[in-house]
Structures are given as structure tokens and as C-alpha cells.
C-alpha atoms as a PDB file:
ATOM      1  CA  UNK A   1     136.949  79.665  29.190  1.00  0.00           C
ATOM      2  CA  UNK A   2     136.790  76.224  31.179  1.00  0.00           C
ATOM      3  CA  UNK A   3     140.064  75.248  32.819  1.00  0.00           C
ATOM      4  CA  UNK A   4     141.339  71.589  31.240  1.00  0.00           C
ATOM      5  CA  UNK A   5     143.219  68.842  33.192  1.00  0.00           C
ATOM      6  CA  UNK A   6     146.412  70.258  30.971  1.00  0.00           C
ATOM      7  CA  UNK A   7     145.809  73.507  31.927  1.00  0.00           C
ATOM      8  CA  UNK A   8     145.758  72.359  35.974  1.00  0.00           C
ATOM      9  CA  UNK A   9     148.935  70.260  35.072  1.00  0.00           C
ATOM     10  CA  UNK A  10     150.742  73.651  33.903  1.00  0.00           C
ATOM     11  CA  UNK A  11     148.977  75.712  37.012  1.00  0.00           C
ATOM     12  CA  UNK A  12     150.528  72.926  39.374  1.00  0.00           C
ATOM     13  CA  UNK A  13     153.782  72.919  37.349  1.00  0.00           C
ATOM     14  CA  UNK A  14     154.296  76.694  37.658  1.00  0.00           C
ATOM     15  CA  UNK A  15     152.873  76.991  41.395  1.00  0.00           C
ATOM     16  CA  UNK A  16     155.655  73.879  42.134  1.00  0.00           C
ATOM     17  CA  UNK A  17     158.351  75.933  40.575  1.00  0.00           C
ATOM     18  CA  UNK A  18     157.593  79.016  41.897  1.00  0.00           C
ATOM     19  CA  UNK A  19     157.464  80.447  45.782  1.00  0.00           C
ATOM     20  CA  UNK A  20     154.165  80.581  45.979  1.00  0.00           C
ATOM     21  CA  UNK A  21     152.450  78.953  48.820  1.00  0.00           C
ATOM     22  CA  UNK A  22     148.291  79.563  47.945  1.00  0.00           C
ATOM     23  CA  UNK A  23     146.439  79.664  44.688  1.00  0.00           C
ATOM     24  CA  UNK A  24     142.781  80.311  44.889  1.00  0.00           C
ATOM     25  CA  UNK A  25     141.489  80.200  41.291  1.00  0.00           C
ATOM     26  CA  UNK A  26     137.703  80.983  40.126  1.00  0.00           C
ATOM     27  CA  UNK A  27     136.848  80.024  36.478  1.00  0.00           C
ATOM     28  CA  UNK A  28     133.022  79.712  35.488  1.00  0.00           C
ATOM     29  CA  UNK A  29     131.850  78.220  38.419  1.00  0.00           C
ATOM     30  CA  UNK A  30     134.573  76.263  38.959  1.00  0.00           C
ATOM     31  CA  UNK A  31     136.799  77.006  41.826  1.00  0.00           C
ATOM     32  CA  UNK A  32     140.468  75.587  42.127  1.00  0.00           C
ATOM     33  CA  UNK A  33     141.930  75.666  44.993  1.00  0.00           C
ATOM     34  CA  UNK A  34     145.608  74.613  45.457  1.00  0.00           C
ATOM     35  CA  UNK A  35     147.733  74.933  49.023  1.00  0.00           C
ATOM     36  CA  UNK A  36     152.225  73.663  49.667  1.00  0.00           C
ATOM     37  CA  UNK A  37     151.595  72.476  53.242  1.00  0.00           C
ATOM     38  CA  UNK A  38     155.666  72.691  54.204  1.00  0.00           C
ATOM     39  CA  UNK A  39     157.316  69.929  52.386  1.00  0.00           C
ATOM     40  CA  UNK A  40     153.383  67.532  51.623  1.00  0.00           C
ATOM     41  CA  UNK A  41     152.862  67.558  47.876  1.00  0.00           C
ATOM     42  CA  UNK A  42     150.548  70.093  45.795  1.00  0.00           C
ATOM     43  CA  UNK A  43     146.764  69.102  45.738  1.00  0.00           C
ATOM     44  CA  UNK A  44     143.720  70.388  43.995  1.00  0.00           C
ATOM     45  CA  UNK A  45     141.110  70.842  46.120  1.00  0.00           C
ATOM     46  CA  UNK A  46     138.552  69.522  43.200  1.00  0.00           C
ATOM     47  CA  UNK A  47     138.606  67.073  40.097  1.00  0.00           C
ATOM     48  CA  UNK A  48     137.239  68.294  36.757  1.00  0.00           C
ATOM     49  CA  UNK A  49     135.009  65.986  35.134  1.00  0.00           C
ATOM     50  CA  UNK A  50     135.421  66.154  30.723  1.00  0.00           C
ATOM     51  CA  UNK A  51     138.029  63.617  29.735  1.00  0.00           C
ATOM     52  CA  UNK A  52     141.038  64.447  27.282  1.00  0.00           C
ATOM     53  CA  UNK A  53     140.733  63.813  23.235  1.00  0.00           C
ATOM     54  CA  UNK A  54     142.058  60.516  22.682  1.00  0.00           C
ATOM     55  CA  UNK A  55     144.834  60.018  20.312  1.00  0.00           C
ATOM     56  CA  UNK A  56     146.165  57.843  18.284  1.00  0.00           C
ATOM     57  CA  UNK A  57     149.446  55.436  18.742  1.00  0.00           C
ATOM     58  CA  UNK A  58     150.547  56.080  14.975  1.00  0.00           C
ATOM     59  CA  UNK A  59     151.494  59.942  16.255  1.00  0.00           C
ATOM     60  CA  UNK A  60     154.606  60.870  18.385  1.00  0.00           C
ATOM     61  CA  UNK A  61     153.366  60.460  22.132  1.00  0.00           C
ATOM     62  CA  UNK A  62     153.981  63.650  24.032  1.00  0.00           C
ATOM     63  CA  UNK A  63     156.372  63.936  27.142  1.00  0.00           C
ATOM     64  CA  UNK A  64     154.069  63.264  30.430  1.00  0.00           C
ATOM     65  CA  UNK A  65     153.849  66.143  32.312  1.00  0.00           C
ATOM     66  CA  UNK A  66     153.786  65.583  35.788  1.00  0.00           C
ATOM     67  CA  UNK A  67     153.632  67.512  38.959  1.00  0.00           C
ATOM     68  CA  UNK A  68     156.713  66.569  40.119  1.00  0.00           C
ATOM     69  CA  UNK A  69     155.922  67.356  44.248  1.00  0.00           C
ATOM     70  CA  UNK A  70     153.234  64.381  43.678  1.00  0.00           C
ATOM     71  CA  UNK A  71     156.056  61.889  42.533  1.00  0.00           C
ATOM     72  CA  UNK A  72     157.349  59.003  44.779  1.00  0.00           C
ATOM     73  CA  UNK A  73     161.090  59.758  45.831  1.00  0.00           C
ATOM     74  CA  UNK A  74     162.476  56.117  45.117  1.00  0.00           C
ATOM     75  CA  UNK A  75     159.683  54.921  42.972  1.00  0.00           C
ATOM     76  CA  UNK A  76     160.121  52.714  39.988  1.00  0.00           C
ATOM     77  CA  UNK A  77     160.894  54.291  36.865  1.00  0.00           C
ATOM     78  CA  UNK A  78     157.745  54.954  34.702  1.00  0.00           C
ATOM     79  CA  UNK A  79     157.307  51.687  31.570  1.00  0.00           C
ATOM     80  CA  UNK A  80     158.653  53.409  28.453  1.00  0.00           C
ATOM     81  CA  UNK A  81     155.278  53.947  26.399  1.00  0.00           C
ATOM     82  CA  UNK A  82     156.377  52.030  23.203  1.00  0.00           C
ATOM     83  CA  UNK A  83     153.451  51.594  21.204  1.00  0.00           C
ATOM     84  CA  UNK A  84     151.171  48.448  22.687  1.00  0.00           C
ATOM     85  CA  UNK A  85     149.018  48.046  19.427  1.00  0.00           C
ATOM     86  CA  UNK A  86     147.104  49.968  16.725  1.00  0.00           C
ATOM     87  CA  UNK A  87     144.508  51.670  18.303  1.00  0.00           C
ATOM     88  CA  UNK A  88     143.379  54.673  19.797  1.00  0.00           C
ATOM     89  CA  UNK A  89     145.232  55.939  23.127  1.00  0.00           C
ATOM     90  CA  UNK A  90     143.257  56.310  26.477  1.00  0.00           C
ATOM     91  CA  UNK A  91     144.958  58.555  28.601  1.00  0.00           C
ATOM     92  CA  UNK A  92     144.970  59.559  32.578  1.00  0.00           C
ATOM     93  CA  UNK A  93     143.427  63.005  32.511  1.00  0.00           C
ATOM     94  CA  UNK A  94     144.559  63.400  36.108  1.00  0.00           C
ATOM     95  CA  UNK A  95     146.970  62.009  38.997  1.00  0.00           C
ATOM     96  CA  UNK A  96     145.225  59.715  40.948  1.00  0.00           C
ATOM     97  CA  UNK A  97     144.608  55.927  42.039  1.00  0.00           C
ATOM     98  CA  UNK A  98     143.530  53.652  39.212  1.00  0.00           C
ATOM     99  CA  UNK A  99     140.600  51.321  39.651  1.00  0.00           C
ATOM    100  CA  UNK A 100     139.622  48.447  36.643  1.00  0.00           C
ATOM    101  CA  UNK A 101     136.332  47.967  38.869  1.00  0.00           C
ATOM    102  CA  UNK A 102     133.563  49.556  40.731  1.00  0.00           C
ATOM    103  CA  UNK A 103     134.037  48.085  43.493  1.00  0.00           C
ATOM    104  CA  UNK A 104     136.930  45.465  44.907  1.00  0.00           C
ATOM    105  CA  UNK A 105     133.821  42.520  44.685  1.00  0.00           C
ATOM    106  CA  UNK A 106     132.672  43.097  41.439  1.00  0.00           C
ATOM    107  CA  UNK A 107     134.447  42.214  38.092  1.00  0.00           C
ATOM    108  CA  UNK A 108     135.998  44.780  36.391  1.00  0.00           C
ATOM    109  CA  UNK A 109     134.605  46.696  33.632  1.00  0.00           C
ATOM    110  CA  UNK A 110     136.797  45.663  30.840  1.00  0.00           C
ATOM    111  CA  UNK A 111     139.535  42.931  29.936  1.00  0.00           C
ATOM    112  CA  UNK A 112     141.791  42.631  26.871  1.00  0.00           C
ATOM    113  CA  UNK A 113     139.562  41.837  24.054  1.00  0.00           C
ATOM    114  CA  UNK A 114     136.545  43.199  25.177  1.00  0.00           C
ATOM    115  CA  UNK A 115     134.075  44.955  23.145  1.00  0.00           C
ATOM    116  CA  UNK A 116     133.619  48.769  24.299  1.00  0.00           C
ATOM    117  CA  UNK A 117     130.832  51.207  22.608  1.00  0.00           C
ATOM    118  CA  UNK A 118     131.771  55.322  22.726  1.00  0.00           C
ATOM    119  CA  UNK A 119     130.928  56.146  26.187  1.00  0.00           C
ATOM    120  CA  UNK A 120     131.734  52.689  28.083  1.00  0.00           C
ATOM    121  CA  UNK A 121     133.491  52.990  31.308  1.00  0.00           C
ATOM    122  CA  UNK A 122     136.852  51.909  31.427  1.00  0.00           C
ATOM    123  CA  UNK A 123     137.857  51.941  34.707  1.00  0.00           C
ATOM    124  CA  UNK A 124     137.623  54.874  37.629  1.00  0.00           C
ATOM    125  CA  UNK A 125     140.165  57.175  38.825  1.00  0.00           C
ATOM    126  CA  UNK A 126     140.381  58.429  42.570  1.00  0.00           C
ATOM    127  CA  UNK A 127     141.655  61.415  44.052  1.00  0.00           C
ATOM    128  CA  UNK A 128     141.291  63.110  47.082  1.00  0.00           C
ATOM    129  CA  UNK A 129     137.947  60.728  47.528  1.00  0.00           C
ATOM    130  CA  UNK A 130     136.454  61.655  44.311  1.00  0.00           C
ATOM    131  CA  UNK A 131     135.878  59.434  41.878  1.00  0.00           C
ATOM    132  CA  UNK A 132     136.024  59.538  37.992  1.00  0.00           C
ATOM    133  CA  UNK A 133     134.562  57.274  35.473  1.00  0.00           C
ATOM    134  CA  UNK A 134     137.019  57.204  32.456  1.00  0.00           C
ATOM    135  CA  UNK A 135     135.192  56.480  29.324  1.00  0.00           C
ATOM    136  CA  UNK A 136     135.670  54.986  25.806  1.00  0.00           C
ATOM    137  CA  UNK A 137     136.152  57.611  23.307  1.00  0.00           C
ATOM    138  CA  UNK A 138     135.499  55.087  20.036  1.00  0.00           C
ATOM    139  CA  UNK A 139     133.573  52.090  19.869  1.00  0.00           C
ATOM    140  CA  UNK A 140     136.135  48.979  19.144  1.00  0.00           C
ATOM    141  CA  UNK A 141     138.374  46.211  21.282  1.00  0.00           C
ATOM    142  CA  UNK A 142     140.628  46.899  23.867  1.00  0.00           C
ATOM    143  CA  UNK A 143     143.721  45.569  22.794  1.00  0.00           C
ATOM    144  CA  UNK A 144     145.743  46.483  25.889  1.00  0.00           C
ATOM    145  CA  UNK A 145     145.483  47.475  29.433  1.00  0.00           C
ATOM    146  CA  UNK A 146     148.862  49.315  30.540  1.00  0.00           C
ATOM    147  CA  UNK A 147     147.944  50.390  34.048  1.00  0.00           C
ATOM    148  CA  UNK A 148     148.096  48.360  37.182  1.00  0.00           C
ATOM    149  CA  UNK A 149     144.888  48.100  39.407  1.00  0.00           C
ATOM    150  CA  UNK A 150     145.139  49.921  42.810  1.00  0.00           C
ATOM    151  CA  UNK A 151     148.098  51.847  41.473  1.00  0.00           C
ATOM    152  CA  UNK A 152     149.129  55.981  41.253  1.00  0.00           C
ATOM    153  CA  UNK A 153     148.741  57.087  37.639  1.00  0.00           C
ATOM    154  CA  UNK A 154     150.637  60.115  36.895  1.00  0.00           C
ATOM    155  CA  UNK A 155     148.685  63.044  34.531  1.00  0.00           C
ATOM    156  CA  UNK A 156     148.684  62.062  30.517  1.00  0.00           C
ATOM    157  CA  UNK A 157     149.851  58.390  31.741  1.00  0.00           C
ATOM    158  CA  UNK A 158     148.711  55.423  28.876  1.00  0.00           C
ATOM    159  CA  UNK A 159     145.916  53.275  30.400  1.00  0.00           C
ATOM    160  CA  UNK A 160     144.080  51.565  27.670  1.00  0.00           C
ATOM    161  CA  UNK A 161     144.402  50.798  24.128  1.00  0.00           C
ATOM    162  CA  UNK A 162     141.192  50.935  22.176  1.00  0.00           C
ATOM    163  CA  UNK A 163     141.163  49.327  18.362  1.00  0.00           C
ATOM    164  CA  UNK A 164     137.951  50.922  16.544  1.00  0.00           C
ATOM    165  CA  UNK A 165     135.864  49.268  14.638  1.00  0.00           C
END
């Protein structure tokens, strides 16, 4: 059984509502390791690589689950996630900074109405120094790009919207 990015989400979720101050958690070679320093938000120790199964706009968008110790006090309110466009959903399959490019002086790897091919990189996602290349899951246009460079994107957040061919 490999652990998923939901499956950390609920482990976080449950550790945050609970009294529990260490989790040490060993799963097929994977090892998750997640610490409450006093009142510093929950953080897992590694990032898991497989990204989430798109979906697709046309079907009721589930409620975000986030780990609420990792929100921002007096943050903006999250964009409502009306639907963008027709298309298939790309999704943040953790918490973590959101990067459009490789690096800040190089362009970035896809704009509104560019072609992407299954397996494209979208854009990168950072946490705790580790970086993840988010990929295309069809082949089609991106038709909108809901995330904002440099920014904190919460777990399950809409990034991209990908119209297949």
C-alpha cells in the first residue's frame, strides 16, 4: 500500500486535531515523518512524487482539504473555484510554493493557449526545498492558469486548466 498526497492530507488533518505531538510513519520504503514544534505549523519531513488523477470541470469539485496549522491567519480568502473552462482540472497534489518556471531567468513552461502533450511540465511545486515537476495528464491547450507565480498553494488547490484534444 503506497501512501497518496490525500492520504498525508487526512494523516496531517487528524495529527492537527488530535494531541499528538510526533508521527513517525514507515510505508514501503517510504518514511513520513511529521513533528508540532509548540505553536510552528505541521510539516512532512518528505514530498511524494506520483501526481493526483486529473478530473474534469463538468463534475462537482470537491471541498479542499487543507491542513489548517499551514494556513495564513489573516490571509485572503481562497478564489471561489467556479469553473474557468471545459477542460480537464490540474490540481496541487501538495501545499507548497508555486513556480510557472524553472528558474526566475527562464520563461515559464506554459502560457494560456499553449499546446501541452501527456507528460509536459506545467510548472514546479516547492516545499521544504524539494522540488516537484507537475505534469500534464492529457495532451490538449491550456485554457487557464488559476495560480499565482511565487505563491502558497494549499493541497487539491486548481492550478491549470487543460482542454484535450
Amino acid at each position: 500500500m503506497a501512501l497518496t498526497y490525500k492520504d498525508v492530507a487526512e494523516i496531517l488533518k487528524i495529527i492537527d486535531s488530535s494531541d499528538c505531538e510526533e508521527l513517525v510513519l514507515e510505508v514501503e520504503g517510504l518514511k513520513l515523518v511529521v513533528r508540532r514544534g509548540g505553536a510552528g505549523p505541521l510539516a512532512p519531513a518528505v514530498a511524494l512524487a506520483p501526481t493526483p488523477e486529473p478530473t474534469r470541470i463538468a463534475q462537482a469539485a470537491p471541498a479542499a482539504p487543507a491542513a489548517p496549522a499551514q494556513q495564513p491567519a489573516a490571509g485572503p480568502a481562497p478564489a471561489a473555484t467556479a469553473p474557468v473552462a471545459d477542460g480537464t482540472q490540474v490540481r496541487a497534489p501538495m501545499v507548497g510554493s508555486f513556480y510557472r518556471r524553472p528558474s526566475p531567468q527562464e520563461k515559464p513552461f506554459v502560457e494560456v493557449g499553449s499546446k501541452v502533450k501527456k507528460g509536459d511540465p506545467l510548472c514546479l511545486i516547492e516545499v521544504m526545498k524539494l522540488y516537484t515537476t507537475i505534469e500534464a495528464p492529457v495532451s490538449g491547450t491550456v485554457v487557464a492558469i488559476t495560480a499565482e507565480d511565487g505563491k502558497l498553494v494549499e493541497f487539491d488547490q486548481l492550478l491549470f486548466v487543460v482542454k484535450p484534444d
